[in-house]
Protein backbone atom coordinates (compact mmCIF):
# COMPACT_ATOMS: atom_id res chain seq x y z
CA UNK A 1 0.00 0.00 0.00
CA UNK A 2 2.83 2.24 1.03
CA UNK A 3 4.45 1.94 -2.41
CA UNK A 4 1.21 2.47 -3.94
CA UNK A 5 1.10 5.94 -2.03
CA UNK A 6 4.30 6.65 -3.20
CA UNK A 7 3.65 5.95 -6.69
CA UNK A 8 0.69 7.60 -6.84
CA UNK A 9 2.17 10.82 -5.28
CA UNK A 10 4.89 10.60 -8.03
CA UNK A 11 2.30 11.00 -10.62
CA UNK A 12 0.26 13.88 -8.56
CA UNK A 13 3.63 15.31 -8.81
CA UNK A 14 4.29 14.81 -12.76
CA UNK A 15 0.96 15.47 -13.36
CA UNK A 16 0.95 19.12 -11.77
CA UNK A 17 4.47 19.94 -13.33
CA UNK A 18 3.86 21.39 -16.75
CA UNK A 19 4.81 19.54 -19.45
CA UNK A 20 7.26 20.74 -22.19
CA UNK A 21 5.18 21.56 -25.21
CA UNK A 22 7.22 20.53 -28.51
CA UNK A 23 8.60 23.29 -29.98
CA UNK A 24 6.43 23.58 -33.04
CA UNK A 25 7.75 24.52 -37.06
CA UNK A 26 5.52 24.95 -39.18
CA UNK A 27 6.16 24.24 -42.96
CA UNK A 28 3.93 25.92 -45.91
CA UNK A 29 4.74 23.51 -48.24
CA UNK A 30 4.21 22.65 -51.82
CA UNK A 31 4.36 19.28 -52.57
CA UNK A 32 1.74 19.38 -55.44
CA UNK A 33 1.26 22.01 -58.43
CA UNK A 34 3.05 23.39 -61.46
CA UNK A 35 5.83 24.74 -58.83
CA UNK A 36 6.43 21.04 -56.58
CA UNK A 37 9.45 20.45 -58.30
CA UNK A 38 11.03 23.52 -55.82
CA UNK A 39 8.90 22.72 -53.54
CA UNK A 40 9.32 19.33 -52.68
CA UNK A 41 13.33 19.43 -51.99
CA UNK A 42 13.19 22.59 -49.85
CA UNK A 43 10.26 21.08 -47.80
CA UNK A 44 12.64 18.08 -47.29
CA UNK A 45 15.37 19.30 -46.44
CA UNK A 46 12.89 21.58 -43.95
CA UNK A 47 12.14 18.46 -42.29
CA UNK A 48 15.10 16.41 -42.40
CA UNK A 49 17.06 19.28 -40.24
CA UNK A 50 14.41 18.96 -37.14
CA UNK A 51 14.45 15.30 -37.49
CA UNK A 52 18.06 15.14 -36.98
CA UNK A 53 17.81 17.60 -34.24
CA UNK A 54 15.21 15.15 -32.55
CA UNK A 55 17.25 11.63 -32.83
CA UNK A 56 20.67 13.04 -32.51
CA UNK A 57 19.70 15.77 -30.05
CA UNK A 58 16.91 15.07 -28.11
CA UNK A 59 15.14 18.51 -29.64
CA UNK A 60 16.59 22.26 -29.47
CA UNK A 61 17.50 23.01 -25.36
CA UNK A 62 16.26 19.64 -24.35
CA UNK A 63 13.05 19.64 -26.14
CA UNK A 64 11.02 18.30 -29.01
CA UNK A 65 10.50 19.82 -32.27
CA UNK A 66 7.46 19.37 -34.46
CA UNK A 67 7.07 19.85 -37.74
CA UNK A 68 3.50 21.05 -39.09
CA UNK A 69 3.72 20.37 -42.88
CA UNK A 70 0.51 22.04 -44.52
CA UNK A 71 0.24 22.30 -48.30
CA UNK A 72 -0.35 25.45 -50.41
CA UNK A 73 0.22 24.07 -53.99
CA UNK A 74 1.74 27.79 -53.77
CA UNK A 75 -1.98 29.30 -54.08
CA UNK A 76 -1.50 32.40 -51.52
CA UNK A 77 -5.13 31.98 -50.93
CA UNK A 78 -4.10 28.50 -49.26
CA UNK A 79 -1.45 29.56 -47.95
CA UNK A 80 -3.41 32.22 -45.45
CA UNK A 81 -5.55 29.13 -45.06
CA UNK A 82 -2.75 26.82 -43.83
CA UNK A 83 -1.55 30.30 -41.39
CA UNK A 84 -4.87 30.67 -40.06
CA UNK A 85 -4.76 26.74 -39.54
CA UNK A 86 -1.73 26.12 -38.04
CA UNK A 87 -1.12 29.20 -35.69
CA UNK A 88 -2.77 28.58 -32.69
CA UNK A 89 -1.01 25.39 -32.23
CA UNK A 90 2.01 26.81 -30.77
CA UNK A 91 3.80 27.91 -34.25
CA UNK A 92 7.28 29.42 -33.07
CA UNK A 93 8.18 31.28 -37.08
CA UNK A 94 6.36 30.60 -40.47
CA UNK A 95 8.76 30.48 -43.58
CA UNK A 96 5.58 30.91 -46.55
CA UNK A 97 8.42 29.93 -49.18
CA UNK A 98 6.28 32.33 -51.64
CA UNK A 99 6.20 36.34 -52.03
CA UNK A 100 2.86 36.12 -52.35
CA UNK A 101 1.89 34.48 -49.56
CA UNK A 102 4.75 36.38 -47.61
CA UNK A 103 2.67 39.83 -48.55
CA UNK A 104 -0.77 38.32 -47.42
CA UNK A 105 1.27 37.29 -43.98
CA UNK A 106 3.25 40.50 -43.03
CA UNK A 107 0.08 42.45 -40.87
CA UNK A 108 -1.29 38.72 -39.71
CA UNK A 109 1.98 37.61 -38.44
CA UNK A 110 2.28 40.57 -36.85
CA UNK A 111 -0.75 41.32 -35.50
CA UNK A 112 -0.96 37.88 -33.88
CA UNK A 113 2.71 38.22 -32.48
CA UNK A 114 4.59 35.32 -34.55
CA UNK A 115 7.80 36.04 -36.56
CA UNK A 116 7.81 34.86 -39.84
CA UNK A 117 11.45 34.42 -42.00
CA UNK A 118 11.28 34.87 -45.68
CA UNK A 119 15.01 33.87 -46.46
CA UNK A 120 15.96 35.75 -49.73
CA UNK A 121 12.25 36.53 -51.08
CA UNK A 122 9.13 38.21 -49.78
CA UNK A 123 9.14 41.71 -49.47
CA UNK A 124 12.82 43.49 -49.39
CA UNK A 125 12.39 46.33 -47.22
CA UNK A 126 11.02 44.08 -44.51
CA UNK A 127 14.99 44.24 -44.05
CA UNK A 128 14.19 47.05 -42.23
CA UNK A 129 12.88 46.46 -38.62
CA UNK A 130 12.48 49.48 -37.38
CA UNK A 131 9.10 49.06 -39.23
CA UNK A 132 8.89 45.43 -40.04
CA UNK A 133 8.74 43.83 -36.33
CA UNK A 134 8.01 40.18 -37.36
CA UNK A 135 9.16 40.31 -40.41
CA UNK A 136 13.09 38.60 -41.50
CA UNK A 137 14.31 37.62 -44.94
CA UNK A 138 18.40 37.28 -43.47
CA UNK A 139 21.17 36.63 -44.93
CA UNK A 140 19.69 38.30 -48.17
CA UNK A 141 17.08 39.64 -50.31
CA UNK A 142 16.18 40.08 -54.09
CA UNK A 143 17.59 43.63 -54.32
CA UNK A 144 20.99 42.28 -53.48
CA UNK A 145 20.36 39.51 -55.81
CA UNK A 146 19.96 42.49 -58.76
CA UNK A 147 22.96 44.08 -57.13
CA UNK A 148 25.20 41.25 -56.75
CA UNK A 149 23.94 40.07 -60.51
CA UNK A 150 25.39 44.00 -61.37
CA UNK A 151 28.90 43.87 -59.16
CA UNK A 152 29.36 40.75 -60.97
CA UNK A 153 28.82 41.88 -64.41
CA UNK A 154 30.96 44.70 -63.38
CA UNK A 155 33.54 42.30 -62.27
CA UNK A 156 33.54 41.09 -65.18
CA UNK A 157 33.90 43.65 -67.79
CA UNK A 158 36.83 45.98 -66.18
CA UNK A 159 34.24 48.08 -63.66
CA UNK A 160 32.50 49.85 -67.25
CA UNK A 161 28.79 48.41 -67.91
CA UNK A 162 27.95 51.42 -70.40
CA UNK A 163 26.07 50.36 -73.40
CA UNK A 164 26.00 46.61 -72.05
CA UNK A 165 22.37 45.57 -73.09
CA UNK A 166 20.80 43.28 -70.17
CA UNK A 167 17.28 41.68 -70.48
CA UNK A 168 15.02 40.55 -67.39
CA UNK A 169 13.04 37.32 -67.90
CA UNK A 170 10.80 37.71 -65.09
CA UNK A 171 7.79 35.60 -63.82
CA UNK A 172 4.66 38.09 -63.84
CA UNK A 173 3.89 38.24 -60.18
CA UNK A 174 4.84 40.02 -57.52
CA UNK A 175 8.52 37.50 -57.01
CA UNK A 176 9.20 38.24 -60.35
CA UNK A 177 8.90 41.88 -60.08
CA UNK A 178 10.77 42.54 -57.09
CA UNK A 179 13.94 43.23 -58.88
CA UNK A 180 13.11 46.08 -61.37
CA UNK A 181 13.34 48.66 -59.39
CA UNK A 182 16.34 48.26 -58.11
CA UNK A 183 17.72 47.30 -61.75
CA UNK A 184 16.87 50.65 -62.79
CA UNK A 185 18.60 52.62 -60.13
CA UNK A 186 21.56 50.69 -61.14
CA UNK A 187 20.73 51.30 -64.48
CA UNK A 188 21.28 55.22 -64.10
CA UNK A 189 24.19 54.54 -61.82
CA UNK A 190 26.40 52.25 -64.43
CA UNK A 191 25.08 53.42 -68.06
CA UNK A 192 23.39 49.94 -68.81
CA UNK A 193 20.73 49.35 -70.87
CA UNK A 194 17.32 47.29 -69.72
CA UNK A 195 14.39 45.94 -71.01
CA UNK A 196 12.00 43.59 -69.22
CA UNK A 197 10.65 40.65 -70.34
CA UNK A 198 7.60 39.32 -68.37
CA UNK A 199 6.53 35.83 -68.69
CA UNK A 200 3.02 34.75 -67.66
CA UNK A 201 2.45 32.20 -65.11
CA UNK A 202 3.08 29.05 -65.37
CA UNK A 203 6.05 29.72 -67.70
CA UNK A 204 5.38 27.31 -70.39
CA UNK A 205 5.19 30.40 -73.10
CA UNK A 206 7.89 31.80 -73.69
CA UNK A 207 8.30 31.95 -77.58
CA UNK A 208 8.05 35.24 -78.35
CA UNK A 209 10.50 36.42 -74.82
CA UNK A 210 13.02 34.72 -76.83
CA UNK A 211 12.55 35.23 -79.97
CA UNK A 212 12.71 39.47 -78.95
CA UNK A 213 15.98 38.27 -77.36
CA UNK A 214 17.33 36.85 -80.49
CA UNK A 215 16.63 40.08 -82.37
CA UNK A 216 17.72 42.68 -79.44
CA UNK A 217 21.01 40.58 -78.55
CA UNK A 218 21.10 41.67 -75.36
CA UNK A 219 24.60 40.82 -73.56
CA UNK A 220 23.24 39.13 -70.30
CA UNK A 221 19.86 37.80 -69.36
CA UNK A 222 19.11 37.88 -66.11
CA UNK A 223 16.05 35.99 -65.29
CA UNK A 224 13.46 35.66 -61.96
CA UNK A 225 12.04 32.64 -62.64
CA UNK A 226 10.28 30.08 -60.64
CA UNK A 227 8.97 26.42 -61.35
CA UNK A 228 8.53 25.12 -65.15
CA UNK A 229 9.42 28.46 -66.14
CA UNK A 230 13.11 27.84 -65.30
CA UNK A 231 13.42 24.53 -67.44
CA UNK A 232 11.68 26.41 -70.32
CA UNK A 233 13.53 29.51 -70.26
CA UNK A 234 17.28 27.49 -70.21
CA UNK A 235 15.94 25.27 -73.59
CA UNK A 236 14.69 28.25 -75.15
CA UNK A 237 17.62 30.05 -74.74
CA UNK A 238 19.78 26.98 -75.72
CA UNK A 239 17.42 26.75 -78.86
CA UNK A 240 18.08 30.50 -79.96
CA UNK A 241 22.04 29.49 -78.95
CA UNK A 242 22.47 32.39 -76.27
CA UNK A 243 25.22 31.96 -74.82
CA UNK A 244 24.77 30.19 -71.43
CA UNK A 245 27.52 31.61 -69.60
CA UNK A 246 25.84 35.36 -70.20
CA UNK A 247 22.63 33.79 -68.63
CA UNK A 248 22.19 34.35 -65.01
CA UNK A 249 19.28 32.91 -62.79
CA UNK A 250 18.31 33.98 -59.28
CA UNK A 251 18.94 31.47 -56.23
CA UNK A 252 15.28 30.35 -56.90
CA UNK A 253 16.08 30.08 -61.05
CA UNK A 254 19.44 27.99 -59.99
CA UNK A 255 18.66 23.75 -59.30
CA UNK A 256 19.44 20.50 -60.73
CA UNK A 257 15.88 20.08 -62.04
CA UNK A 258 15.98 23.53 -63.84
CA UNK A 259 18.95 22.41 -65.90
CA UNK A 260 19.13 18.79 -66.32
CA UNK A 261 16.28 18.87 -68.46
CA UNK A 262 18.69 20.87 -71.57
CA UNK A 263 21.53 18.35 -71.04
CA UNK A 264 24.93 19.46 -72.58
CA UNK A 265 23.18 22.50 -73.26
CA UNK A 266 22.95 23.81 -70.27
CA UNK A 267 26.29 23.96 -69.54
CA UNK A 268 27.84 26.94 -68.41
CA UNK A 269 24.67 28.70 -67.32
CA UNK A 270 24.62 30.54 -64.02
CA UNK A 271 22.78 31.19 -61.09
CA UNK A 272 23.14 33.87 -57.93
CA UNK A 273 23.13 32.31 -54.34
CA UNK A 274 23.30 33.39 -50.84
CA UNK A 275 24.92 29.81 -49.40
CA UNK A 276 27.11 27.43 -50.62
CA UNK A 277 26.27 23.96 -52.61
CA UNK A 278 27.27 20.72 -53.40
CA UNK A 279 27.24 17.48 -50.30
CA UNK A 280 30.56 17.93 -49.25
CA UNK A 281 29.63 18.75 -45.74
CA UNK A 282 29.90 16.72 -42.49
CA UNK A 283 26.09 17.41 -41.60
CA UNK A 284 25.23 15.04 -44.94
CA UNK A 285 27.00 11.91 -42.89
CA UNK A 286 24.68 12.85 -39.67
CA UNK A 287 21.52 13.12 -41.89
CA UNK A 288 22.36 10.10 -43.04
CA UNK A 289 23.08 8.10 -39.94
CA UNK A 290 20.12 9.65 -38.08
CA UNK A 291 17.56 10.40 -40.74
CA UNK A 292 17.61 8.75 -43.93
CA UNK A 293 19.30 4.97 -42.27
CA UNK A 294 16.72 5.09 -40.04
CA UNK A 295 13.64 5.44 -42.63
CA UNK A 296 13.03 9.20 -40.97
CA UNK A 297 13.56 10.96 -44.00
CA UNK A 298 10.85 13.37 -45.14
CA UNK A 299 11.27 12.30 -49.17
CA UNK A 300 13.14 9.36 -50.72
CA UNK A 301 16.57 11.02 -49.83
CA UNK A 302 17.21 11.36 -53.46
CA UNK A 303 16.96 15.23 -52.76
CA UNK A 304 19.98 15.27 -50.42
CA UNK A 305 22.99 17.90 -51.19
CA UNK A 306 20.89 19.03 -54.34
CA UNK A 307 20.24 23.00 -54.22
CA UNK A 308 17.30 23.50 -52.92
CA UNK A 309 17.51 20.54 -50.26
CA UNK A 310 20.02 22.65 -48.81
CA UNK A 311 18.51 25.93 -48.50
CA UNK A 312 15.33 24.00 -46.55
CA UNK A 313 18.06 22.70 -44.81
CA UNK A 314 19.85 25.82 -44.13
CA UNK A 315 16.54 27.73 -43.11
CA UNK A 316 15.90 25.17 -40.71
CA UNK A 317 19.09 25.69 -39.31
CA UNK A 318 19.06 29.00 -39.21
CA UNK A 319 15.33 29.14 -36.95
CA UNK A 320 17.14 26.50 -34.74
CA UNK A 321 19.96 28.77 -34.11
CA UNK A 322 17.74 31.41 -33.52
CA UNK A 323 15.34 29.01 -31.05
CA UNK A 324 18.66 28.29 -28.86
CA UNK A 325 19.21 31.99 -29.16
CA UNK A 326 15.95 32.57 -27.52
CA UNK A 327 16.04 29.73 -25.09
CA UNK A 328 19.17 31.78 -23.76
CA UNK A 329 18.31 35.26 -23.25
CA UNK A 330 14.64 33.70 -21.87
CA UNK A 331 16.06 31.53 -19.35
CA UNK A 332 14.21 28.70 -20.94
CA UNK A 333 14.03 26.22 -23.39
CA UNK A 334 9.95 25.67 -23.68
CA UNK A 335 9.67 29.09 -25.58
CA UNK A 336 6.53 31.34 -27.32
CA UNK A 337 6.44 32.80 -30.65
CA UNK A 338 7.52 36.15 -29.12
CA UNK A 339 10.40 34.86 -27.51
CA UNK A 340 11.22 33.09 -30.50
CA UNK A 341 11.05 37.18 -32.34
CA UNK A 342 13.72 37.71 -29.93
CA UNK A 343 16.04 34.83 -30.39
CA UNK A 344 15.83 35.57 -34.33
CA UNK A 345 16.48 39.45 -33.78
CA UNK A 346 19.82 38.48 -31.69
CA UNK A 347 20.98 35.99 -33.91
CA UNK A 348 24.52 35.62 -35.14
CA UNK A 349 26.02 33.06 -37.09
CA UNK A 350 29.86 32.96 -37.19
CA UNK A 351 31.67 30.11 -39.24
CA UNK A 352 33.04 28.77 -35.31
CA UNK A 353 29.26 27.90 -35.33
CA UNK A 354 28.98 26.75 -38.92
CA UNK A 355 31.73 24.64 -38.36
CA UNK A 356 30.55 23.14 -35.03
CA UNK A 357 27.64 22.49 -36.71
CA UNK A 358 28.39 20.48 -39.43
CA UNK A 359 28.25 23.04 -42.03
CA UNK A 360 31.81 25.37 -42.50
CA UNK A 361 31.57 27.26 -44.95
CA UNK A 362 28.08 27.08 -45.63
CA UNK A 363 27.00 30.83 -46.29
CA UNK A 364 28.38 33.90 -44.60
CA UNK A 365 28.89 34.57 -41.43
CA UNK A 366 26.03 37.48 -40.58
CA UNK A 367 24.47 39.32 -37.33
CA UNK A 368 20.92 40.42 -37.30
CA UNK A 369 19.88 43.89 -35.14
CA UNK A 370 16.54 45.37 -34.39
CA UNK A 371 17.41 48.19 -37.36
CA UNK A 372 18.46 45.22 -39.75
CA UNK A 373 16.17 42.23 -40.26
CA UNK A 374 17.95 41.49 -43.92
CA UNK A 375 21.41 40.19 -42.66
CA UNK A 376 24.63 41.65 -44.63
CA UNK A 377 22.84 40.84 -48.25
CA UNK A 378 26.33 38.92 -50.18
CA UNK A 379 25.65 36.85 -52.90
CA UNK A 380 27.92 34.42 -54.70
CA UNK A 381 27.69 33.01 -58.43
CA UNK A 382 27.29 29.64 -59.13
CA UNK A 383 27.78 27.73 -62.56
CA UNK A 384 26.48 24.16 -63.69
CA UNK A 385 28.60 21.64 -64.67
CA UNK A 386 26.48 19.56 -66.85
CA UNK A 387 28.76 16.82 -68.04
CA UNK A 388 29.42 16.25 -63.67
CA UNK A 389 26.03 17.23 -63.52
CA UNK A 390 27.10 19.55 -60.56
CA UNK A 391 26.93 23.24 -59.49
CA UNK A 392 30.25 25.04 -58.19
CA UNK A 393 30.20 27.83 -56.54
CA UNK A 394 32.92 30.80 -58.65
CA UNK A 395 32.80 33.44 -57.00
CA UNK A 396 33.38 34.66 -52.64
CA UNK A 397 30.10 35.78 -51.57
CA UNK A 398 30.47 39.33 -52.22
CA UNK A 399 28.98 42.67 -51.14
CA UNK A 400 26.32 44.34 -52.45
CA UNK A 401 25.59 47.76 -53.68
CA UNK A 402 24.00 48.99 -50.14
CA UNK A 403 23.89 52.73 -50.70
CA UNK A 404 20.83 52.49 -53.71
CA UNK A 405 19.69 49.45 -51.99
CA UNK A 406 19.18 51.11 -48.36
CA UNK A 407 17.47 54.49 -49.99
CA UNK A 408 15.42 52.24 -51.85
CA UNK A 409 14.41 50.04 -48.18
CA UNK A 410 13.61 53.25 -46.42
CA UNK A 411 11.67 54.40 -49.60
CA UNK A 412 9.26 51.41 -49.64
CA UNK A 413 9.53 50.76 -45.96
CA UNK A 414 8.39 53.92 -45.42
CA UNK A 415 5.74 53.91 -47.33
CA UNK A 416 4.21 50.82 -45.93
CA UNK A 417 4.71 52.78 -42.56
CA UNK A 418 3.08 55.55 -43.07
CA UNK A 419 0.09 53.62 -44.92
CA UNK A 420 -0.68 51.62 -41.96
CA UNK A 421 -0.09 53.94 -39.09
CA UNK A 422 3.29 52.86 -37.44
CA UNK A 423 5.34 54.19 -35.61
CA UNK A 424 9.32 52.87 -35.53
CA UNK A 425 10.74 51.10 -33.38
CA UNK A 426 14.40 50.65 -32.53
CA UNK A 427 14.68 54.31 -30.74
């Protein structure tokens, strides 16, 4: 009877004791639709990260992670529907993985008090967080990736772009026109000449795009793609023979799948990147051992080391950083969305804790500040390799042309401030 007390006073105990609440993740993914094909290695490598956390850690701080996987066949209407679904289960940061959604997102994220990281889309001037509370998009944005397309160009013919003709294949929605602005700042500062080239969603048309840039003979194309668009672009361009090594994709126009397609064609092409690529990193043995061995793995771990498995990867390791961060300046480890806010607004990433982690040399070693939300913005160049079938990164990730980039931040953020009535913080 005695032990029976005991026992049951044990549980009275355990019972009464709060228990630690997984800390929750969740993922807007798109597994499905004319854009899965992006979708489905980020959203992997997404997963994989927390999973590894879970059976080689035990969780972040001694606790649990969940993932929340919710699928928005990258419809923005769904993907306010998977928010509104998700959020009051204890969601710590939302990454949309779409600008559109990202827009729909910025004054519910907000108003409800949960951070949400757009890493390198979304909308730029949420760099700034003297309006943009919630809002991140570290270690970079798309108006570095026009800048560091520019530098690089420069780079590369002796500091003089005058007369240089540069087209933008863009997708026609709000992602694809977040670069144009900024294009055409640069444009007055270097003497280049630009002419945009939208292409309608999904991306499958593209004849006549091509066919303007056969007769124009523009220099470098720089394109914004996203999905099928990518594939078609690179074998329309091969078919007009444009010279792949003038054609440079953003980090989302810049994966295996968007290439392999054109074969030996494709070779040469080039895409901008804010992190490094290829599997030679210790973290791949781990996610091996832990996840894939193990039958854990969110996909068939046929995705692992490819671009875009990375970058889920790397975004996942970037909010877990920023949970520990949290977890230390709280005092705890079972933390809320807004002391998750906090952890990502103190975070700083050194290569000591790339290295430690499994990842040296990953992507650049960055601090974020209540002023900056957008990290240092450098962006590297990659180039495929299509008879290896690999990318390789060619250039250091360099800086960016912050002077028209920060007047054109506290332009739009602004703006958006005075529009909805706030006030900055930061003070």
């Amino acid at each position: 009877m005695k032990m029976k007390l005991a026992t049951m006073a044990v549980t009275a105990v355990m019972a009464a004791a709060p228990a630690m609440a997984d800390l929750v993740f969740p993922s807007l993914s798109y597994r499905t639709g004319p854009y899965a094909a992006g979708g489905i290695p980020f959203a992997d490598g997404y997963a994989d990260y927390f999973t590894l956390l879970n059976e080689r850690d035990g969780g972040i701080g001694g606790v649990p992670t969940r993932l929340l996987e919710c699928e928005t066949g990258y419809n923005t209407e769904k993907g306010v529907e998977c928010y509104e679904s998700t959020k009051g289960e204890g969601a710590l940061v939302y990454q949309p993985l779409s600008t559109g959604i990202t827009y729909q997102l910025i004054p519910k994220t907000t108003a409800d008090g949960i951070p949400m990281h757009t890493m390198g889309y979304g909308r730029t001037s949420a760099a700034n967080g003297k309006v943009f509370s919630h809002t991140f998009n570290y270690p970079g944005t798309y108006w570095n990736g026009a800048s560091g397309a520019v530098n690089y160009l420069l780079a590369e013919n002796g500091g003089d772009l005058n007369g240089h003709k540069i087209a933008l294949v863009y997708h026609n929605s709000a992602y694809g026109k977040e670069p144009i602005r900024t294009l055409e700042e640069l444009q007055k500062k270097h003497g280049f000449e630009l002419s945009l080239l939208p292409v309608d969603h999904p991306g499958q048309e593209q004849k006549s795009q091509w066919l303007q840039i056969r007769r124009e003979k523009p220099d470098t194309v720089l394109m914004w793609g996203w999905g099928v668009m990518n594939q078609v672009a690179i074998q329309e361009a091969a078919n007009i023979r444009f010279p792949m090594e003038n054609f440079i994709g953003i980090w989302w126009s810049g994966a295996e799948h968007d290439v392999l397609s054109a074969g030996d064609k494709a070779n040469g092409y080039k895409a901008l990147t804010f992190h490094n690529v290829g599997r030679d990193f210790p973290i791949f043995a781990d996610i091996q051992k832990y996840v894939v061995d193990t039958g854990k793995a969110a996909g068939a771990g046929d995705q692992i080391g490819n671009v875009l498995y990375n970058r889920g990867m790397y975004a996942a390791m970037l909010a877990a950083e920023a949970a520990k961060t949290a977890q230390e300046i709280h005092g705890t480890a079972d933390i809320t969305a807004a002391q998750m806010r906090d952890g990502m607004e103190a975070l700083e990433i050194t290569e000591e804790k790339m290295a430690g982690l499994g990842m040296p040399n990953f992507g650049p070693s960055f601090s974020v500040s209540c002023e900056n939300h957008g990290g240092p913005g450098l962006v590297g160049v990659t180039q495929w390799d299509a008879a290896n079938q690999t990318w390789s990164l060619i250039s250091e990730f360099a800086e960016t042309d912050m002077e028209v980039i920060g007047a054109l931040i506290a332009e739009d953020s602004g703006s958006y401030a005075s529009e909805n009535n706030i006030a900055e913080r930061c003070n």
